[in-house]
C-alpha atoms as a PDB file:
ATOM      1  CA  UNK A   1       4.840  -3.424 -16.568  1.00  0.00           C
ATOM      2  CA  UNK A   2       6.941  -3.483 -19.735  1.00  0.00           C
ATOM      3  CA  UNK A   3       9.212  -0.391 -20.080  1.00  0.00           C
ATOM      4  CA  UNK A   4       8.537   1.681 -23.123  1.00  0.00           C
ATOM      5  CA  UNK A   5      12.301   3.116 -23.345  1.00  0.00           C
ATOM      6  CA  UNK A   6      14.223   1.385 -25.864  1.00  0.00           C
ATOM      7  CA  UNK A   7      17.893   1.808 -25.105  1.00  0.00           C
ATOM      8  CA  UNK A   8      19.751   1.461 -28.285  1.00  0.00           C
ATOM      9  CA  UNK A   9      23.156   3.146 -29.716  1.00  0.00           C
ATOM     10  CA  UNK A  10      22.552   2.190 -33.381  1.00  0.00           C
ATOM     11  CA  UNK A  11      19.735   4.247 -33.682  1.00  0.00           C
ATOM     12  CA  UNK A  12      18.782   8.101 -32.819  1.00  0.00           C
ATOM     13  CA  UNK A  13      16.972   8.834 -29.521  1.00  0.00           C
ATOM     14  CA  UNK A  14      13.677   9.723 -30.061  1.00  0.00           C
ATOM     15  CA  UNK A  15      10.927  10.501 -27.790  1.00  0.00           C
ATOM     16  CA  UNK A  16       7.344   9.522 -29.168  1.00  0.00           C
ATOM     17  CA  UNK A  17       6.269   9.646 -25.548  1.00  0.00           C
ATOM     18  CA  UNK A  18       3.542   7.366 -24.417  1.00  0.00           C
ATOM     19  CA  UNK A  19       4.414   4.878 -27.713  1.00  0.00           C
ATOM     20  CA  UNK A  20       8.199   4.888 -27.617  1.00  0.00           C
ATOM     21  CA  UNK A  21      11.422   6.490 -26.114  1.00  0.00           C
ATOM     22  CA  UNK A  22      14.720   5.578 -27.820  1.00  0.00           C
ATOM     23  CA  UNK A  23      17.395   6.029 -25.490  1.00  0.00           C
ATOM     24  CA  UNK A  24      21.256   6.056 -25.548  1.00  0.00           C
ATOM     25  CA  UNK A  25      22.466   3.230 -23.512  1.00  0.00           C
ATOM     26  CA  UNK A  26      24.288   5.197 -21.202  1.00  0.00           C
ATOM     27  CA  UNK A  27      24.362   8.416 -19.746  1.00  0.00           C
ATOM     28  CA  UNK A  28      26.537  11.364 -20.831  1.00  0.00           C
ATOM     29  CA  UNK A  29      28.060  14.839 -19.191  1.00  0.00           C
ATOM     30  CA  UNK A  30      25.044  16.458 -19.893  1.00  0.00           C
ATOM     31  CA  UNK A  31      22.651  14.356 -18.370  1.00  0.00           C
ATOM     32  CA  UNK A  32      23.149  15.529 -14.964  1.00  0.00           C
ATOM     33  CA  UNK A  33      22.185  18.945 -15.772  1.00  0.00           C
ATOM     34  CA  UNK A  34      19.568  18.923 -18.451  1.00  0.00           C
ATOM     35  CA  UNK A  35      17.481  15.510 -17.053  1.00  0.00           C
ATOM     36  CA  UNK A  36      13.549  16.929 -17.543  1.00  0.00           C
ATOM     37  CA  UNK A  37      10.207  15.000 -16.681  1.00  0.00           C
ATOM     38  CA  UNK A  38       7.886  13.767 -19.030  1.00  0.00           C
ATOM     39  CA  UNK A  39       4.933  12.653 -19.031  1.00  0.00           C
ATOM     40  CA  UNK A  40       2.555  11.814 -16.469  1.00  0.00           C
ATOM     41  CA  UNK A  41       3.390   9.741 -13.297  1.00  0.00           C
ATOM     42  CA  UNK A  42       2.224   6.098 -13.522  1.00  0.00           C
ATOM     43  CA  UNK A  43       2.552   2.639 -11.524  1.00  0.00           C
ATOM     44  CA  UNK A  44       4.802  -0.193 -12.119  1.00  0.00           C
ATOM     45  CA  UNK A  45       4.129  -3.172  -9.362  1.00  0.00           C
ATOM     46  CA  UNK A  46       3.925  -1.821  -6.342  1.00  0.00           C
ATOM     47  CA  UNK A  47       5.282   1.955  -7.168  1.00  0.00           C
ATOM     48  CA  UNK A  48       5.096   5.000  -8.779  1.00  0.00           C
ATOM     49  CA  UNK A  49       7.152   6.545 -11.266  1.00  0.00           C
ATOM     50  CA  UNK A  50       7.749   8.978 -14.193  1.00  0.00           C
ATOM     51  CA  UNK A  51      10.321   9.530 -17.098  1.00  0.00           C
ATOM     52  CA  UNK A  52      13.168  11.729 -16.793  1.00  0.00           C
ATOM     53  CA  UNK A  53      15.097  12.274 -20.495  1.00  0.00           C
ATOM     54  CA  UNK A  54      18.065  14.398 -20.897  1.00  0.00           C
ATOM     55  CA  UNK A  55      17.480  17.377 -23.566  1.00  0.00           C
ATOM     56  CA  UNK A  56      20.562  17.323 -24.679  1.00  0.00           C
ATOM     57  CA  UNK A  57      20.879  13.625 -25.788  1.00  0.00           C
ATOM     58  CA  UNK A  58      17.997  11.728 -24.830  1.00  0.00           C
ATOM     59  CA  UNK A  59      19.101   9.617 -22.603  1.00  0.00           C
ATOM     60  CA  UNK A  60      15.857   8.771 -20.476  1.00  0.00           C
ATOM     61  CA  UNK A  61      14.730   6.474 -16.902  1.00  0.00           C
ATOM     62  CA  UNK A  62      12.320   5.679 -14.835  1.00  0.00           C
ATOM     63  CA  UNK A  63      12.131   7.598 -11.648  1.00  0.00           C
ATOM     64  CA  UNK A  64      10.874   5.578  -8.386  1.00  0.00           C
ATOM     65  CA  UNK A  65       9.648   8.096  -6.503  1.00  0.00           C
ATOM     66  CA  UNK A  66       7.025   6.411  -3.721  1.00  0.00           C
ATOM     67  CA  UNK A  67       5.225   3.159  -3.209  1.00  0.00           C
ATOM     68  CA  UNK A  68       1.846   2.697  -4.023  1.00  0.00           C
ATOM     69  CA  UNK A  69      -0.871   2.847  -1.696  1.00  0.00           C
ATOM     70  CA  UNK A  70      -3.243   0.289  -3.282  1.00  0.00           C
ATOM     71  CA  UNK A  71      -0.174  -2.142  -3.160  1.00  0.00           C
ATOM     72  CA  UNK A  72       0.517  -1.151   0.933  1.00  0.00           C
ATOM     73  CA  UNK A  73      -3.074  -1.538   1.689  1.00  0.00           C
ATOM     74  CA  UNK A  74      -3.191  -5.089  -0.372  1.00  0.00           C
ATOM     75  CA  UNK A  75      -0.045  -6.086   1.401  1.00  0.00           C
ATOM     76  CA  UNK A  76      -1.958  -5.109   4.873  1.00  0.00           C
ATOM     77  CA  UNK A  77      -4.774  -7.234   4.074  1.00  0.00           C
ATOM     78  CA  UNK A  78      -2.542 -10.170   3.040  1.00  0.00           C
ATOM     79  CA  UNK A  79      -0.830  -9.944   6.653  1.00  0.00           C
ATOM     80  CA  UNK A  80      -4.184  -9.969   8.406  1.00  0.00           C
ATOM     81  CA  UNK A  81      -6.101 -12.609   6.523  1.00  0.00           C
ATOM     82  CA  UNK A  82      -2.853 -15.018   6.922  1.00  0.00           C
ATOM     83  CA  UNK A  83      -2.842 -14.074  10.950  1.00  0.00           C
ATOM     84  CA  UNK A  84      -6.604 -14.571  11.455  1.00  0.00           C
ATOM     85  CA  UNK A  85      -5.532 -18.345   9.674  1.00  0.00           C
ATOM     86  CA  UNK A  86      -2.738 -18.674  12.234  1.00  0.00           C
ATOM     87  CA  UNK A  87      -5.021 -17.948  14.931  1.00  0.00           C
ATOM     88  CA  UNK A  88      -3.027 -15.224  15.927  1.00  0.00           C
ATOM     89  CA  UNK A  89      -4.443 -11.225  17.515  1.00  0.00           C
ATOM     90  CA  UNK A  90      -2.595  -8.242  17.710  1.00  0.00           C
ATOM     91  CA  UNK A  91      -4.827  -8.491  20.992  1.00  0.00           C
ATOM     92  CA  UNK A  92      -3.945  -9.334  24.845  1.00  0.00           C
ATOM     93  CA  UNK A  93      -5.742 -13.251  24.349  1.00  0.00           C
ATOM     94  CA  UNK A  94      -3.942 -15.041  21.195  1.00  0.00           C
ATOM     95  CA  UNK A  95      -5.884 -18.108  20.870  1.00  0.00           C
ATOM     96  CA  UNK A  96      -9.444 -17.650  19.569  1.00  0.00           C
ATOM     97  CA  UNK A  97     -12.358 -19.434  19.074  1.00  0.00           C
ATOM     98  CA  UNK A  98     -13.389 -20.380  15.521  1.00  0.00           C
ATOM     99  CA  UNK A  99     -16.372 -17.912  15.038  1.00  0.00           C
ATOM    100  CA  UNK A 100     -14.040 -14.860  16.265  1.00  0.00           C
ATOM    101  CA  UNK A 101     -11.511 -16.383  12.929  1.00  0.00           C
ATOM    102  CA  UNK A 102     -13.918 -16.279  10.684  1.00  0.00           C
ATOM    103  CA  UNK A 103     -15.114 -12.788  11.782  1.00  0.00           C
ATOM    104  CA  UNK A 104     -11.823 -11.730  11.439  1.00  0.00           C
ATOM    105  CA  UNK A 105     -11.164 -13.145   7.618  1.00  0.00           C
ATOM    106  CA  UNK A 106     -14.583 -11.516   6.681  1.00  0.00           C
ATOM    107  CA  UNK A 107     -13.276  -8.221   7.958  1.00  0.00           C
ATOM    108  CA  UNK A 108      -9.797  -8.101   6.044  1.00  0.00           C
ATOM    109  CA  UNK A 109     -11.707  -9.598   2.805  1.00  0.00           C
ATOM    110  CA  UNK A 110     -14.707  -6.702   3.400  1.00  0.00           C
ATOM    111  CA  UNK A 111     -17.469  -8.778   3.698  1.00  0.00           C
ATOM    112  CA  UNK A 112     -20.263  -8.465   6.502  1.00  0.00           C
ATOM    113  CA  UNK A 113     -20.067 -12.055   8.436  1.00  0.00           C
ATOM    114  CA  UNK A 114     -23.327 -13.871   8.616  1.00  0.00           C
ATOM    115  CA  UNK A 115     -25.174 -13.143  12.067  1.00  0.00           C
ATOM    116  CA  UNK A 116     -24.204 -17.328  12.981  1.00  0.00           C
ATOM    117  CA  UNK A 117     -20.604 -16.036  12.663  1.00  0.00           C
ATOM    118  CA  UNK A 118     -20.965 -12.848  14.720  1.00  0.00           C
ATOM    119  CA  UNK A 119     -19.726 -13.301  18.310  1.00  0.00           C
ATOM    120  CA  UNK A 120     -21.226 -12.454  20.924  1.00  0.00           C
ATOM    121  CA  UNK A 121     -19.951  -9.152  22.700  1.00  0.00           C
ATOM    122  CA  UNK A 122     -20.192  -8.727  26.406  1.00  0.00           C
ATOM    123  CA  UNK A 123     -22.724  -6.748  28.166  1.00  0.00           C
ATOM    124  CA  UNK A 124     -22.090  -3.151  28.450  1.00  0.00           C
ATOM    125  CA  UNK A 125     -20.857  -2.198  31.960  1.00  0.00           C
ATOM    126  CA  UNK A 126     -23.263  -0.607  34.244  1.00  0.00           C
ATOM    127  CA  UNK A 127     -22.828   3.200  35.561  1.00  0.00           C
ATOM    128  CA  UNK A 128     -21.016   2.561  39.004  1.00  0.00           C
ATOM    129  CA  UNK A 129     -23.654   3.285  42.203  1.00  0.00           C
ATOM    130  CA  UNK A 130     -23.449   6.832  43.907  1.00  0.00           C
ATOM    131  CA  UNK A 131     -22.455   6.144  47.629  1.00  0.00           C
ATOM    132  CA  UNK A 132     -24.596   8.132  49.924  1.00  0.00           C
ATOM    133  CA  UNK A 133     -22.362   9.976  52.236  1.00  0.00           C
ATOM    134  CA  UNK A 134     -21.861   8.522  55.623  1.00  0.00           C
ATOM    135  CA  UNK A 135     -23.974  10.540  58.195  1.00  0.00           C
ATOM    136  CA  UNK A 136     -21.835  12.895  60.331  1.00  0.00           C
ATOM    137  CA  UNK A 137     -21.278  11.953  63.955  1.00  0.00           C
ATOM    138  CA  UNK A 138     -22.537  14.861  65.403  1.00  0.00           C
END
């Protein structure tokens, strides 16, 4: 995302916030005391952000202030589609058949897999048998 400061010491800073900030180049005294937010937070890449401009000269930045959570959940998607390509489980078993791949790239892009892809799941265990309790000797 293109900035819209402007950081320039021939001209006076101005703040025609969302258009255009003019900005001193560099900070002053002041700025460590008077820095304000403005405006609303926004994204750049893969984090968030907002202005902070000095009132008493205008000096203004970008604040950082936490990663984005579309761009963590794209980057976890990324990760699993390029293991299911590898062949590679977080599970006990790494090496998988070709169905069980393909089920697993359908999952990280969303889509349902076709039933041919689906793999076929175990049968469910059966309830262990109640032992009868051994008759008494006497």
């Amino acid at each position: 995302m293109d900035s819209i400061i402007e950081y320039r010491d021939d001209r006076a800073a101005t703040n025609d916030y969302p258009r255009r900030i003019v900005s001193p180049t560099a900070p002053s005294a002041c700025c460590m005391d008077h820095m304000e937010r403005i405006g609303r937070p926004a994204f750049d890449g893969n984090w968030r952000f907002f202005y902070k401009r000095c009132m008493v000269c205008g000096y203004t930045v970008r604040c950082f202030y936490a990663p984005s959570l579309m761009a963590i959940l794209e980057t976890a998607r990324q990760i699993r589609l390029t293991l299911a390509e590898m062949n590679l489980g977080t599970g006990k078993r790494k090496r998988r058949t070709r169905a069980e791949i393909e089920q697993e790239i359908a999952a990280a892009l969303g889509r349902v897999p076709r039933p041919s892809q689906q793999v076929n799941q175990p049968h469910p265990l059966m309830p262990l048998r109640r032992r009868r309790p051994a008759p008494s000797p006497a």
